[in-house]
Structures are given as structure tokens and as C-alpha cells.
N, C-alpha and C. Protein backbone atom coordinates (compact mmCIF):
# COMPACT_ATOMS: atom_id res chain seq x y z
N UNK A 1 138.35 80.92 91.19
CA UNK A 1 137.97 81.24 92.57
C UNK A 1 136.49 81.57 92.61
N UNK A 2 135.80 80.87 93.50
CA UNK A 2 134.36 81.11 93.37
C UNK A 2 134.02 82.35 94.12
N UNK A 3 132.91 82.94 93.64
CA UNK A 3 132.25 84.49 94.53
C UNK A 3 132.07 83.98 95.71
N UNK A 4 132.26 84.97 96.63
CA UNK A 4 131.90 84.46 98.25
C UNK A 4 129.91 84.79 98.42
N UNK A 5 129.64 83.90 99.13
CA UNK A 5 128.65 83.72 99.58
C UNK A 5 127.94 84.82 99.93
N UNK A 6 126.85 85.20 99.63
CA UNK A 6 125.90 86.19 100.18
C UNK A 6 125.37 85.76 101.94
N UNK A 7 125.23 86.74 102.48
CA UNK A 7 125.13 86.23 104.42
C UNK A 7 123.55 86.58 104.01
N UNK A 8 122.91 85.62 104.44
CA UNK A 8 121.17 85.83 104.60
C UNK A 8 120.68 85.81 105.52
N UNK A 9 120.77 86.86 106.31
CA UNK A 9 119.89 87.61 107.43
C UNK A 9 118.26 87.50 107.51
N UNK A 10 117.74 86.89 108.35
CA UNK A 10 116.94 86.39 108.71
C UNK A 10 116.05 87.54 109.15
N UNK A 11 114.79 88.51 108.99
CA UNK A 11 114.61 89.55 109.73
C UNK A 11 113.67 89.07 110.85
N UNK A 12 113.73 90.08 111.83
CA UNK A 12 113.73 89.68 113.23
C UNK A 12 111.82 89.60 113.17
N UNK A 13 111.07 88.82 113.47
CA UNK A 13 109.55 88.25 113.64
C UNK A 13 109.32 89.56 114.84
N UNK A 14 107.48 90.16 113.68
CA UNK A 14 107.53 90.81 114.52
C UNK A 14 106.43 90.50 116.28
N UNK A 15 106.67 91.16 117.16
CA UNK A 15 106.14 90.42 118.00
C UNK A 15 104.66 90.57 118.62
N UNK A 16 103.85 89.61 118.50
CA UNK A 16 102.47 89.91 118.51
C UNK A 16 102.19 91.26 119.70
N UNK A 17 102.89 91.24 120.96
CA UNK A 17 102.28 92.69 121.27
C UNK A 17 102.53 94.19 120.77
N UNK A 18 103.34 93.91 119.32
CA UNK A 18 103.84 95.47 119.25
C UNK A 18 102.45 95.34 117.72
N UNK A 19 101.92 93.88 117.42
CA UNK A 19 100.99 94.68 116.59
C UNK A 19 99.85 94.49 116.96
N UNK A 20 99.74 94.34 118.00
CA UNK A 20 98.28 94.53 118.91
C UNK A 20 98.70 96.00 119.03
N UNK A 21 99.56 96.50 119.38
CA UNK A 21 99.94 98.09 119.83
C UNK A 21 99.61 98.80 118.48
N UNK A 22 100.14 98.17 117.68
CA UNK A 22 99.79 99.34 116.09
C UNK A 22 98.40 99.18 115.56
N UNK A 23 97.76 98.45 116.16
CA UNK A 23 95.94 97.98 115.71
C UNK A 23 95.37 99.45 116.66
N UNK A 24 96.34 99.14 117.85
CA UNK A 24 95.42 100.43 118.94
C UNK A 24 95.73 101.52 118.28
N UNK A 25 97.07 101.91 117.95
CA UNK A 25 97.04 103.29 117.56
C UNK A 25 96.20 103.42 116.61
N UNK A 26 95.94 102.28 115.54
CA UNK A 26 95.30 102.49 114.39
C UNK A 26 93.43 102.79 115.05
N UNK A 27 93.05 102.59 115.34
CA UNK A 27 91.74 102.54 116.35
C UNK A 27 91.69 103.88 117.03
N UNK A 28 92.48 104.73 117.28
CA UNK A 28 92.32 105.84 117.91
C UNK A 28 91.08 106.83 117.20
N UNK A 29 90.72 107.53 118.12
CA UNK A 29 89.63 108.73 117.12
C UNK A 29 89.98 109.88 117.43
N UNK A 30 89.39 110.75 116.64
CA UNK A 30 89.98 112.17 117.05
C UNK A 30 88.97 113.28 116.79
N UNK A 31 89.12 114.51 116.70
CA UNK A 31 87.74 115.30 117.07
C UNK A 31 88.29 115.73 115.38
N UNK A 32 87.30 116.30 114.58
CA UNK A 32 87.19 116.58 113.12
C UNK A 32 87.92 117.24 112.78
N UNK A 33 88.84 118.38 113.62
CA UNK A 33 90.04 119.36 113.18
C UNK A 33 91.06 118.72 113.14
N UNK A 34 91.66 117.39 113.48
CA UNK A 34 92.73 116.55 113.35
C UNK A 34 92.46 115.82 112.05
N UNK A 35 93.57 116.12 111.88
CA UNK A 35 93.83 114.98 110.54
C UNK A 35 95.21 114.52 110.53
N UNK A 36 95.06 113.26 110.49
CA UNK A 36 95.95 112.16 110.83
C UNK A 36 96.96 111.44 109.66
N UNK A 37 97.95 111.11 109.91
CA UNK A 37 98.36 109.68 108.82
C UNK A 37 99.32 109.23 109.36
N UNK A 38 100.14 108.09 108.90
CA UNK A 38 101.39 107.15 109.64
C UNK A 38 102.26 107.62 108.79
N UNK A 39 103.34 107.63 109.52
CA UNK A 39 104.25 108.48 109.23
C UNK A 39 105.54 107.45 108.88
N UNK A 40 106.93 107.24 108.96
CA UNK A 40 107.82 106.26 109.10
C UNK A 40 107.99 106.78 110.26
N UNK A 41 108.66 105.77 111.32
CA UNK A 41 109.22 106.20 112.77
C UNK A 41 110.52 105.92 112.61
N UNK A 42 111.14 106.06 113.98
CA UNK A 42 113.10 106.60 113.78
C UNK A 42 112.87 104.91 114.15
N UNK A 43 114.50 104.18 113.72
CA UNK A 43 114.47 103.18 113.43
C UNK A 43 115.74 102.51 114.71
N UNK A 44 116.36 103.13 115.29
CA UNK A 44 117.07 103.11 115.93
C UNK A 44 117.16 103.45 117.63
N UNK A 45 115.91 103.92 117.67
CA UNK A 45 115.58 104.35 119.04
C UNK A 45 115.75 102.29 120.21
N UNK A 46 114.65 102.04 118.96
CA UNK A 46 113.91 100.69 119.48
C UNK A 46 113.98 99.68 118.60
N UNK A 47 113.54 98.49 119.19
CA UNK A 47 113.75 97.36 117.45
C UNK A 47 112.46 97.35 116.70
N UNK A 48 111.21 98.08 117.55
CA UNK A 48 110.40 98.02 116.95
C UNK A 48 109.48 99.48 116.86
N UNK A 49 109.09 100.09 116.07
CA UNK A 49 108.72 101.07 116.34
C UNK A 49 107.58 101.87 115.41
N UNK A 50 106.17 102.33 115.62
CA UNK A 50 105.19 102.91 114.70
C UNK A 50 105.00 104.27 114.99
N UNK A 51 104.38 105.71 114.24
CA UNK A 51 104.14 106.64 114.53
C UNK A 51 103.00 107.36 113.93
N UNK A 52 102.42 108.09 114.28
CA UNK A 52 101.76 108.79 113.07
C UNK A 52 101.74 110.56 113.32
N UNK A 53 101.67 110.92 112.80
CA UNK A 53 101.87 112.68 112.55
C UNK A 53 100.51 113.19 112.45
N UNK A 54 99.77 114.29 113.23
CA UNK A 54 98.79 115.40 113.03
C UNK A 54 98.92 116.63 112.86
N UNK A 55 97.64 117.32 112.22
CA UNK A 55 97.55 118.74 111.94
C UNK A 55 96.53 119.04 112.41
N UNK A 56 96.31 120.24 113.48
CA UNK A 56 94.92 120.50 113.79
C UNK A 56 94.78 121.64 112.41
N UNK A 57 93.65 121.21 112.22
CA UNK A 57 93.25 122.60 111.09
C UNK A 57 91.65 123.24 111.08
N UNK A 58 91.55 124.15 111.43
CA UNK A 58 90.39 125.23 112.08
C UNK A 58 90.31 126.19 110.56
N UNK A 59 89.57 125.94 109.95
CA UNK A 59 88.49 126.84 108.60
C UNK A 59 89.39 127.14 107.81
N UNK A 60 90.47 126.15 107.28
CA UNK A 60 91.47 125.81 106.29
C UNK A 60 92.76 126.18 106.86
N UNK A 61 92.92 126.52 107.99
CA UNK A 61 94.25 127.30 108.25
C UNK A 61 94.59 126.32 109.94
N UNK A 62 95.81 125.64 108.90
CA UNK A 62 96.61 124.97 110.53
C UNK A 62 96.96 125.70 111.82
N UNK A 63 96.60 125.21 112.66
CA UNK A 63 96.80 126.31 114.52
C UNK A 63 97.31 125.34 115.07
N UNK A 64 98.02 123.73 114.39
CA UNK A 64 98.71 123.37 115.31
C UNK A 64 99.15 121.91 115.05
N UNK A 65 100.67 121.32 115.33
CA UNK A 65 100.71 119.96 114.31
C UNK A 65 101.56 119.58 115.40
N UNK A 66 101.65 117.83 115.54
CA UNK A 66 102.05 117.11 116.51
C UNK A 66 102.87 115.71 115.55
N UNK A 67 103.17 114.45 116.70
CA UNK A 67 103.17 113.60 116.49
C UNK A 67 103.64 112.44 117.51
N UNK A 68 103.77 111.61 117.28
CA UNK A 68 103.38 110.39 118.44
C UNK A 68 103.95 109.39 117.89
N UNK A 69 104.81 108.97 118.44
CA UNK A 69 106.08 107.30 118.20
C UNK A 69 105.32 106.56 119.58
N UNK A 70 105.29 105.40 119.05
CA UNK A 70 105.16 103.91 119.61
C UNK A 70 106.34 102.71 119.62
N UNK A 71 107.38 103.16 120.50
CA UNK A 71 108.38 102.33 120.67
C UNK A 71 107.91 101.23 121.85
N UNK A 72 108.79 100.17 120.82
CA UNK A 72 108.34 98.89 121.92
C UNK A 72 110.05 97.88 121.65
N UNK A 73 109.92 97.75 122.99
CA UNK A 73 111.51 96.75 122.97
C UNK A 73 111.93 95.93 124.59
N UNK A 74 111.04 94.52 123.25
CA UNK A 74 110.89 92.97 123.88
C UNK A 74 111.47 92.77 125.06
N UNK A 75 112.93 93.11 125.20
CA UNK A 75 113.73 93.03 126.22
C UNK A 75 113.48 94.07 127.22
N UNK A 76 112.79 95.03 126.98
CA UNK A 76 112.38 95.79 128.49
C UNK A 76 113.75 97.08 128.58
N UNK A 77 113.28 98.10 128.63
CA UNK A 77 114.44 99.03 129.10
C UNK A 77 113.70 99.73 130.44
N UNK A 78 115.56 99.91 131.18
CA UNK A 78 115.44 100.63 131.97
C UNK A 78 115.53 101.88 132.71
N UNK A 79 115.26 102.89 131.50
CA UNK A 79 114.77 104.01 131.61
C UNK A 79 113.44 104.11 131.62
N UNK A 80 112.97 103.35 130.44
CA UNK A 80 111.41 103.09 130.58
C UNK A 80 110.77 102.40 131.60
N UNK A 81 111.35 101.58 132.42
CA UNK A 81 110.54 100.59 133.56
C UNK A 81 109.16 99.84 132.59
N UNK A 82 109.84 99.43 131.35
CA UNK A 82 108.55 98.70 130.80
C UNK A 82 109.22 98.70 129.52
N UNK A 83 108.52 97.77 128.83
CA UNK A 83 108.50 97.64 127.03
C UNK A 83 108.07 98.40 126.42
N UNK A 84 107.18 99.27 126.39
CA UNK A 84 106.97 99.95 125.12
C UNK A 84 107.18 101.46 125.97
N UNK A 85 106.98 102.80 125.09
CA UNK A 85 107.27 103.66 125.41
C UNK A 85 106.71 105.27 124.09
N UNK A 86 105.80 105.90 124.89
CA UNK A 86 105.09 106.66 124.28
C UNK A 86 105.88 107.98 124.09
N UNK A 87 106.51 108.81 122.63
CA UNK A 87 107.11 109.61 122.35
C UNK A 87 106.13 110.92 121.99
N UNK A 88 105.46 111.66 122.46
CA UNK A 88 105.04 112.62 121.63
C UNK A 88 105.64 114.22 121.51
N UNK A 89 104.95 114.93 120.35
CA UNK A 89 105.68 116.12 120.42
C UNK A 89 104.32 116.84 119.95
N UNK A 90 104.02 118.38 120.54
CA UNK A 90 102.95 119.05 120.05
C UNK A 90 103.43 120.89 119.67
N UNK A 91 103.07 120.81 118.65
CA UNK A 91 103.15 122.67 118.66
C UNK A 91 101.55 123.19 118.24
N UNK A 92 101.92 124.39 118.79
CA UNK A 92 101.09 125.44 118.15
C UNK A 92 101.22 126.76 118.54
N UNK A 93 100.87 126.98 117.73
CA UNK A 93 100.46 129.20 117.86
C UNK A 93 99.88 129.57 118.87
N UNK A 94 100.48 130.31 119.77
CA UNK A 94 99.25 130.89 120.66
C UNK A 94 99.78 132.78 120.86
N UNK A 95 98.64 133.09 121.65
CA UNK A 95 98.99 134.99 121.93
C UNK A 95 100.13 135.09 122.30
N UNK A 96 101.12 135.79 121.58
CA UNK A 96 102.44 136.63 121.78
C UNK A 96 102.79 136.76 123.40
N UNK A 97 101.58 137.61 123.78
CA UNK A 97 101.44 138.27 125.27
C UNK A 97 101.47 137.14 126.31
N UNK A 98 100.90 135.60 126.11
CA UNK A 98 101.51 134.27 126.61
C UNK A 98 102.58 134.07 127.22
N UNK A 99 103.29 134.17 126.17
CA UNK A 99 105.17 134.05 126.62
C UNK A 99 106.00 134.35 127.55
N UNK A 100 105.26 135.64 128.05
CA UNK A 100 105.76 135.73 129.29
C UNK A 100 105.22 135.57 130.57
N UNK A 101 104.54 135.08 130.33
CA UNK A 101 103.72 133.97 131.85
C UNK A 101 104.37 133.18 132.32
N UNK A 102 104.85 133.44 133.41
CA UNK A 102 106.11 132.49 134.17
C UNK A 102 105.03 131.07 134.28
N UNK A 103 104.15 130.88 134.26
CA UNK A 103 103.32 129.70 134.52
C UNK A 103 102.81 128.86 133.13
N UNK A 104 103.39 129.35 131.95
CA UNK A 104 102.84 129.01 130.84
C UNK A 104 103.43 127.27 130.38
N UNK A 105 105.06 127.71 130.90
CA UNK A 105 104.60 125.86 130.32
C UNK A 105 104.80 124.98 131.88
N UNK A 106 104.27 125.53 132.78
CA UNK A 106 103.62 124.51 133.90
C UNK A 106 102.09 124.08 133.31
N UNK A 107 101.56 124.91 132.48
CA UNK A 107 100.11 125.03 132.22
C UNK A 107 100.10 123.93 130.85
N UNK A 108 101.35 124.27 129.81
CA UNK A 108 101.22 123.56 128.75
C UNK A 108 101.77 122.05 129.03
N UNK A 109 102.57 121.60 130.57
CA UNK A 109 102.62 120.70 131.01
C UNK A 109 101.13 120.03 131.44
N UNK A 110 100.90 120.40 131.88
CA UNK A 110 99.28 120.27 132.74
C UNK A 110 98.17 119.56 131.70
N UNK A 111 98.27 120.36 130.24
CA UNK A 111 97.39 119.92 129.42
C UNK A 111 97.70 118.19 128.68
N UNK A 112 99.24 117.87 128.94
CA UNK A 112 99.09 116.58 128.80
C UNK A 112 99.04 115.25 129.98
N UNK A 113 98.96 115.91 130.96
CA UNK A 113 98.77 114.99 132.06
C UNK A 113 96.90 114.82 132.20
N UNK A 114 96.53 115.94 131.99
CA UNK A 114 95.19 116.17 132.38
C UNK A 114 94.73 115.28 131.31
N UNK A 115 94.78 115.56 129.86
CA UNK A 115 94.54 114.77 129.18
C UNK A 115 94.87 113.23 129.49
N UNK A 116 95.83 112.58 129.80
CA UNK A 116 95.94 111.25 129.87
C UNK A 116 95.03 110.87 131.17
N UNK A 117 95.01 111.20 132.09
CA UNK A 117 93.99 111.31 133.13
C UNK A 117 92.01 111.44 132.42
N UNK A 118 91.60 112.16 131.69
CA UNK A 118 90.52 112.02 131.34
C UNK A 118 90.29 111.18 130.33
N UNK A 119 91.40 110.52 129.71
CA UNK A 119 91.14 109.34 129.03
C UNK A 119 91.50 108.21 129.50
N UNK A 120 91.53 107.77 130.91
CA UNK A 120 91.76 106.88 131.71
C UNK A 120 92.95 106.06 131.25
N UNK A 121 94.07 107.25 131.12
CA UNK A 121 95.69 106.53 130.51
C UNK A 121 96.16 106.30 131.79
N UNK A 122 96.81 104.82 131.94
CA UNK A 122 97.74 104.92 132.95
C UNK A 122 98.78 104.93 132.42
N UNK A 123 100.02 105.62 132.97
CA UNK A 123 101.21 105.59 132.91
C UNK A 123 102.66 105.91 133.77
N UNK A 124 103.70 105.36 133.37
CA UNK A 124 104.70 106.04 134.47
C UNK A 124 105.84 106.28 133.93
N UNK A 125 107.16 106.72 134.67
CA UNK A 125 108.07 107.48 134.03
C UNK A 125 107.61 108.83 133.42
N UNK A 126 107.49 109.38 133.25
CA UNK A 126 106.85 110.53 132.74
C UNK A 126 108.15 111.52 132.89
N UNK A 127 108.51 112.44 131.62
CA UNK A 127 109.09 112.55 131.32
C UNK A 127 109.16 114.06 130.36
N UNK A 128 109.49 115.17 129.88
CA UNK A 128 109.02 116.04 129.21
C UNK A 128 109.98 117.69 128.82
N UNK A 129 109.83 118.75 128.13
CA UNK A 129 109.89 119.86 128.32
C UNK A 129 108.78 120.65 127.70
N UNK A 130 108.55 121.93 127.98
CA UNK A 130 107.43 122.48 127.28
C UNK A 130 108.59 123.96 127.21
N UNK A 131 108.68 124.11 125.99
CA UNK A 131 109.24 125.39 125.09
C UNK A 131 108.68 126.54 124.68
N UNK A 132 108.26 127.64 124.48
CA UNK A 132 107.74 128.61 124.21
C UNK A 132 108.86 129.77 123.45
N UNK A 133 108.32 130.32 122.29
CA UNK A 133 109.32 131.29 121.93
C UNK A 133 108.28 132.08 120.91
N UNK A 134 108.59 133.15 120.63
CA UNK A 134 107.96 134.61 120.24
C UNK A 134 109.16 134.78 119.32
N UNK A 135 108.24 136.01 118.01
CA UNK A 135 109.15 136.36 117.15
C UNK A 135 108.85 137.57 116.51
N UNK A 136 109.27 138.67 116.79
CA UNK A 136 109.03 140.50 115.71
C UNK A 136 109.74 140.04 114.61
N UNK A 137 109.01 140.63 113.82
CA UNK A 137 109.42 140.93 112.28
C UNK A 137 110.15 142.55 112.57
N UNK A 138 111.38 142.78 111.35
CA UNK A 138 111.81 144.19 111.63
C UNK A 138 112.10 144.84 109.85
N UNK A 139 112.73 146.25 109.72
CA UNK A 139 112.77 145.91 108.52
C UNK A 139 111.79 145.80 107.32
N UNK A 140 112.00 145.54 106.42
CA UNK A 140 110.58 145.31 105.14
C UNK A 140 109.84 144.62 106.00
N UNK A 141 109.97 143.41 107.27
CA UNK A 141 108.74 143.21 107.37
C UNK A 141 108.09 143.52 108.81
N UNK A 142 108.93 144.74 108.92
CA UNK A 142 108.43 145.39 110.19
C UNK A 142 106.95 145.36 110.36
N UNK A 143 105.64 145.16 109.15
CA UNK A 143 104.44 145.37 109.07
C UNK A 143 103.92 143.77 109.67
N UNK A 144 104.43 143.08 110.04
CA UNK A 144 104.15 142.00 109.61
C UNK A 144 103.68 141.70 111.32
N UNK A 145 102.42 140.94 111.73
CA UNK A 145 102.12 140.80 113.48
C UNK A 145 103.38 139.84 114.14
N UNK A 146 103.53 140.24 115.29
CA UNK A 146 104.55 139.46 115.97
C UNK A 146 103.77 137.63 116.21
N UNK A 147 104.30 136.89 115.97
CA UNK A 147 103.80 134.85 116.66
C UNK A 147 104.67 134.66 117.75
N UNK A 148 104.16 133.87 118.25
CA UNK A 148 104.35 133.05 119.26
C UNK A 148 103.97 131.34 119.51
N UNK A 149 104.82 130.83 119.30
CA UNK A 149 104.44 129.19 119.75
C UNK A 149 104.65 128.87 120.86
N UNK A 150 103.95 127.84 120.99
CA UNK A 150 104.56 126.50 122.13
C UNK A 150 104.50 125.20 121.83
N UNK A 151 105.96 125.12 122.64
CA UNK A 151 106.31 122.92 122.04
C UNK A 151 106.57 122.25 122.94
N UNK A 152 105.47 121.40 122.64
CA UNK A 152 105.68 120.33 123.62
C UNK A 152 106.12 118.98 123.59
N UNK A 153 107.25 118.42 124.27
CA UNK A 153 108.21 117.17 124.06
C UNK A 153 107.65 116.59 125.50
N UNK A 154 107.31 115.06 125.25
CA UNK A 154 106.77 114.15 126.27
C UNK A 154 107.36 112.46 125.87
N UNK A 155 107.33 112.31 126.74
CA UNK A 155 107.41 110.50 126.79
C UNK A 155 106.57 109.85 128.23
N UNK A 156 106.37 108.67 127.81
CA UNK A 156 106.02 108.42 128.92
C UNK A 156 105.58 106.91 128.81
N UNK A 157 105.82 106.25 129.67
CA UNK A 157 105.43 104.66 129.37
C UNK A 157 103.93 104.25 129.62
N UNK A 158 103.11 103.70 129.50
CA UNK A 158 101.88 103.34 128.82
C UNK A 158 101.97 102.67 129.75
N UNK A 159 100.40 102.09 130.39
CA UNK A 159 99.97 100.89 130.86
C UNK A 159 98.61 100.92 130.09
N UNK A 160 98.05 99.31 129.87
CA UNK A 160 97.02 99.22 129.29
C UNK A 160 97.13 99.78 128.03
N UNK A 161 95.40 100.04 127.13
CA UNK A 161 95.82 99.50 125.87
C UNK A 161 96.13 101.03 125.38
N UNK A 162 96.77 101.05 124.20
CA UNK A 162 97.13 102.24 123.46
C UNK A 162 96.76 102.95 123.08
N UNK A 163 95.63 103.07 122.74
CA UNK A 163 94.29 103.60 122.05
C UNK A 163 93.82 104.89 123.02
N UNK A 164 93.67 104.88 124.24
CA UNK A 164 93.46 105.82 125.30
C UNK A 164 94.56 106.97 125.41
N UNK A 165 95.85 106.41 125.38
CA UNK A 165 97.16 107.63 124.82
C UNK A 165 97.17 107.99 124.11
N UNK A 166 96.90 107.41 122.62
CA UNK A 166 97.02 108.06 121.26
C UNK A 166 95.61 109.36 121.24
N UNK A 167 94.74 109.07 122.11
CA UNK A 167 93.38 110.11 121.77
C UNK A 167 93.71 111.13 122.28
N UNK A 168 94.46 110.73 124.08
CA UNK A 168 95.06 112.18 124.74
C UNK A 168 96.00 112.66 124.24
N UNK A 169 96.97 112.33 123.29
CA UNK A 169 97.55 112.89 122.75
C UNK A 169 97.07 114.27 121.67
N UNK A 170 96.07 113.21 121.25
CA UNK A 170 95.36 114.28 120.21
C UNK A 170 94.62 114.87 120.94
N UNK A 171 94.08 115.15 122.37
CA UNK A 171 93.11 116.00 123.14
C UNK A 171 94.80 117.13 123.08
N UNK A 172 95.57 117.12 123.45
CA UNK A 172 96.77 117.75 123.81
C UNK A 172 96.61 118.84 122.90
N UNK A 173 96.91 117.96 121.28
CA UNK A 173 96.94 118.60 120.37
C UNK A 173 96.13 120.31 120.28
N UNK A 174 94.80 119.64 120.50
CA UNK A 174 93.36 120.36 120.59
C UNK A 174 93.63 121.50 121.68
N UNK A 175 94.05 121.05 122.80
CA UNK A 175 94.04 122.19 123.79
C UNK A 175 95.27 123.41 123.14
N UNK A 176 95.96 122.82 123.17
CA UNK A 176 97.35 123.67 122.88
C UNK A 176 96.76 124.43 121.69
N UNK A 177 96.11 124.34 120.91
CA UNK A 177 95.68 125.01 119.40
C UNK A 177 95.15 125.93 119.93
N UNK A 178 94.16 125.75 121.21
CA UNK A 178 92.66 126.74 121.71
C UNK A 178 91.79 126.54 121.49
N UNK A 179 91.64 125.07 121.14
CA UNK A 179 89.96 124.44 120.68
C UNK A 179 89.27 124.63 122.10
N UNK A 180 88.21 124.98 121.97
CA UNK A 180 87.26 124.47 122.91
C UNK A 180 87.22 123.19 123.58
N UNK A 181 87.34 122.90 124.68
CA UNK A 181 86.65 121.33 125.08
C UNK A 181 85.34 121.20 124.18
N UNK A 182 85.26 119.53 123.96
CA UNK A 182 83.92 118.99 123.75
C UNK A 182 83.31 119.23 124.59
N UNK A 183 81.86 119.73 124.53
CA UNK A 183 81.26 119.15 125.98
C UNK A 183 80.72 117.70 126.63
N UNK A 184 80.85 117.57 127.79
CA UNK A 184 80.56 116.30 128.20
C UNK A 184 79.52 115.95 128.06
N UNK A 185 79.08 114.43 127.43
CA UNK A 185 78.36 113.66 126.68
C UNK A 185 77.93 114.28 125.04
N UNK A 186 78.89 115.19 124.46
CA UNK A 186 78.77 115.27 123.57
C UNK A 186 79.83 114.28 122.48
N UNK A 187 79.07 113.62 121.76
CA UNK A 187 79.99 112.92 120.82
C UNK A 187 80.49 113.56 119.19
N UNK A 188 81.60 113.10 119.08
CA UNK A 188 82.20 113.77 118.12
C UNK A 188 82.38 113.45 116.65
N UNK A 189 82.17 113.43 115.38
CA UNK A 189 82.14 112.19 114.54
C UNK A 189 83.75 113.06 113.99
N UNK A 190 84.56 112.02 113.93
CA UNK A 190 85.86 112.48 113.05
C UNK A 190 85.39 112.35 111.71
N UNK A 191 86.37 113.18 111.42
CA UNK A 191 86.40 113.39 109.46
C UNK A 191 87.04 111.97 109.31
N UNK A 192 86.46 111.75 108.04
CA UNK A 192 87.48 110.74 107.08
C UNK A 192 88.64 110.77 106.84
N UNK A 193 89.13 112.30 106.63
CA UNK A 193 90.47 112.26 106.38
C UNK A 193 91.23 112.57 107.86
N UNK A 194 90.61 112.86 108.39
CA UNK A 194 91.43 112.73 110.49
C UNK A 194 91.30 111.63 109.98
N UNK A 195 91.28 110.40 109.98
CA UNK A 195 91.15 108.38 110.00
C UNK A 195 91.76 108.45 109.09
N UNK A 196 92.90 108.55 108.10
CA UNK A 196 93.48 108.31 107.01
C UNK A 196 94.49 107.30 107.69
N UNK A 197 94.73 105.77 106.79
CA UNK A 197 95.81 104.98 107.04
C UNK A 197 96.22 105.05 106.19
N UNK A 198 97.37 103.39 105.88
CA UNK A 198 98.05 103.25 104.79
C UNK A 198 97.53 103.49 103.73
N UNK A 199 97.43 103.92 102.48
CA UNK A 199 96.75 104.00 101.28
C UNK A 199 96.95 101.86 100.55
């Protein structure tokens, strides 16, 4: 009796606009406290999908880490009202005494709209929560200062090219940490290792 046949699956071609889309993300810049790399993305969301992961880091010590999926799927969904579809997520540390600002995540909402707006992102569907939570130490480490974060979960579908979302994303990043704005017409040179790709 002969072995049965191996089934040879053909893998699916990928499609020139999702790597025009991963050239943009790859093209993004970022201000010198980000540091960047590509990450694997979830594989099941979409048929096609890229991401990359950040850390803001201020005089060796992280204040704040994110990341950003680039789902794209040929056939168009209709939750998204479009093909591709921008996933991001941002945390960081901020004052304890924050937390209870009934306006705090209208505000930590605000910082990613504003951002896609000053980087001339269009987009729609828009989509999101912004989380906040605080924490006492008690006990042995009763000595220890109380933290506080905030997280931010977004989606939102893209128009035009990618490159303009992926930066507001990382402006997001920046605000939520407590960076300063750049000032206007000031240019920024990223670090080498913020630009880190595939090895």
C-alpha cells in the first residue's frame, strides 16, 4: 500500500499594497527617546499583518512602551469600512494624583486624535478605550512610592499613506510619557537604535 500523498499548499502571494504599507511603517521617524523594532504580529486577526513595538526611554529609565499592528485584508471588512486597519496600544507612568481626574482619559483620548490631526492622518472608524489605574504598596513594602499608569487601546482605519500614523502614534507615545512637545520648526534627528529593523 503506497504512503498517501503529501497536500501542497500553495502560500497565499503577498499583495503589493500591504508591502507598500510595511515600506511606510518601515520609513516612519521618531523623536530620539523612542526606540523601535518589528515585532511578530497576531496572525489571525487578518490574512495579512505587520507590527512593531516601542519604548520611550528618558536618561536610561523607560516612562513609557507602546505598539502598533498594521492589519490589511484584501477583501475589505466591515467593521473597518476599508482594507487595512491601524491597531495601537500605549502605556505609561504618570502622577498618582492624575487618576482621579474625571477628565483624564477624555484627555488621554485627545492626545491620539490630536496627534493624527498634526500629522495630517486621515482616518475613520475610530475606535478606542483609555484605562488608568494606581497602586499603594502595604506591608514590607509599605516604604515603597505609590504609581500610576495610563493605557491606551485604539484602532482606527487609515487613509493615505502609513507613515503619517505610525509617527502619531509615536507622538502619542511621547505625550502620554510627559515629553515636552518639539517645538515648531524644530527638527529632530532619531537615534539609530529608535530606526532599528530586521537584523
Amino acid at each position: 500500500m503506497s504512503a498517501p500523498r503529501e497536500r501542497h499548499i500553495e502560500p497565499t502571494p503577498v499583495p503589493a499594497e500591504f508591502e507598500r504599507a510595511v515600506k511606510q511603517l518601515r520609513a516612519a521617524k521618531f523623536r530620539p527617546e523612542v526606540y523601535t523594532e518589528e515585532m511578530p504580529a497576531p496572525q489571525r486577526i487578518a490574512p495579512f499583518a505587520s507590527a512593531i513595538s516601542a519604548d520611550v526611554t528618558v536618561e536610561g529609565e523607560d516612562v513609557g512602551t507602546g505598539r502598533i499592528v498594521i492589519l490589511h485584508d484584501p477583501a475589505g471588512n466591515d467593521t473597518w469600512d476599508g482594507t487595512f486597519r491601524c491597531v495601537a496600544y500605549a502605556r505609561a507612568d504618570i502622577d498618582p494624583e492624575l487618576v482621579t481626574d474625571p477628565l483624564l482619559a477624555e484627555v488621554g483620548w485627545s492626545w491620539l486624535t490630536e496627534a493624527l490631526e498634526a500629522h495630517g492622518a486621515e482616518y475613520g472608524a475610530p475606535s478606542g478605550t483609555v484605562t488608568s489605574v494606581s497602586s499603594e504598596s502595604f506591608g514590607g513594602m509599605a516604604a515603597e512610592p505609590g504609581t500610576a499608569q495610563i493605557e491606551i487601546r485604539a484602532s482606527w482605519t487609515p487613509a493615505g499613506e502609513l507613515t503619517a500614523h505610525i509617527e502619531a502614534w509615536g507622538e502619542l507615545l511621547c505625550t502620554a510619557a510627559g515629553l515636552p512637545p518639539v517645538p515648531e520648526g524644530v527638527a529632530t534627528m532619531p537615534s539609530r537604535r529608535g530606526q532599528r529593523g530586521p537584523e
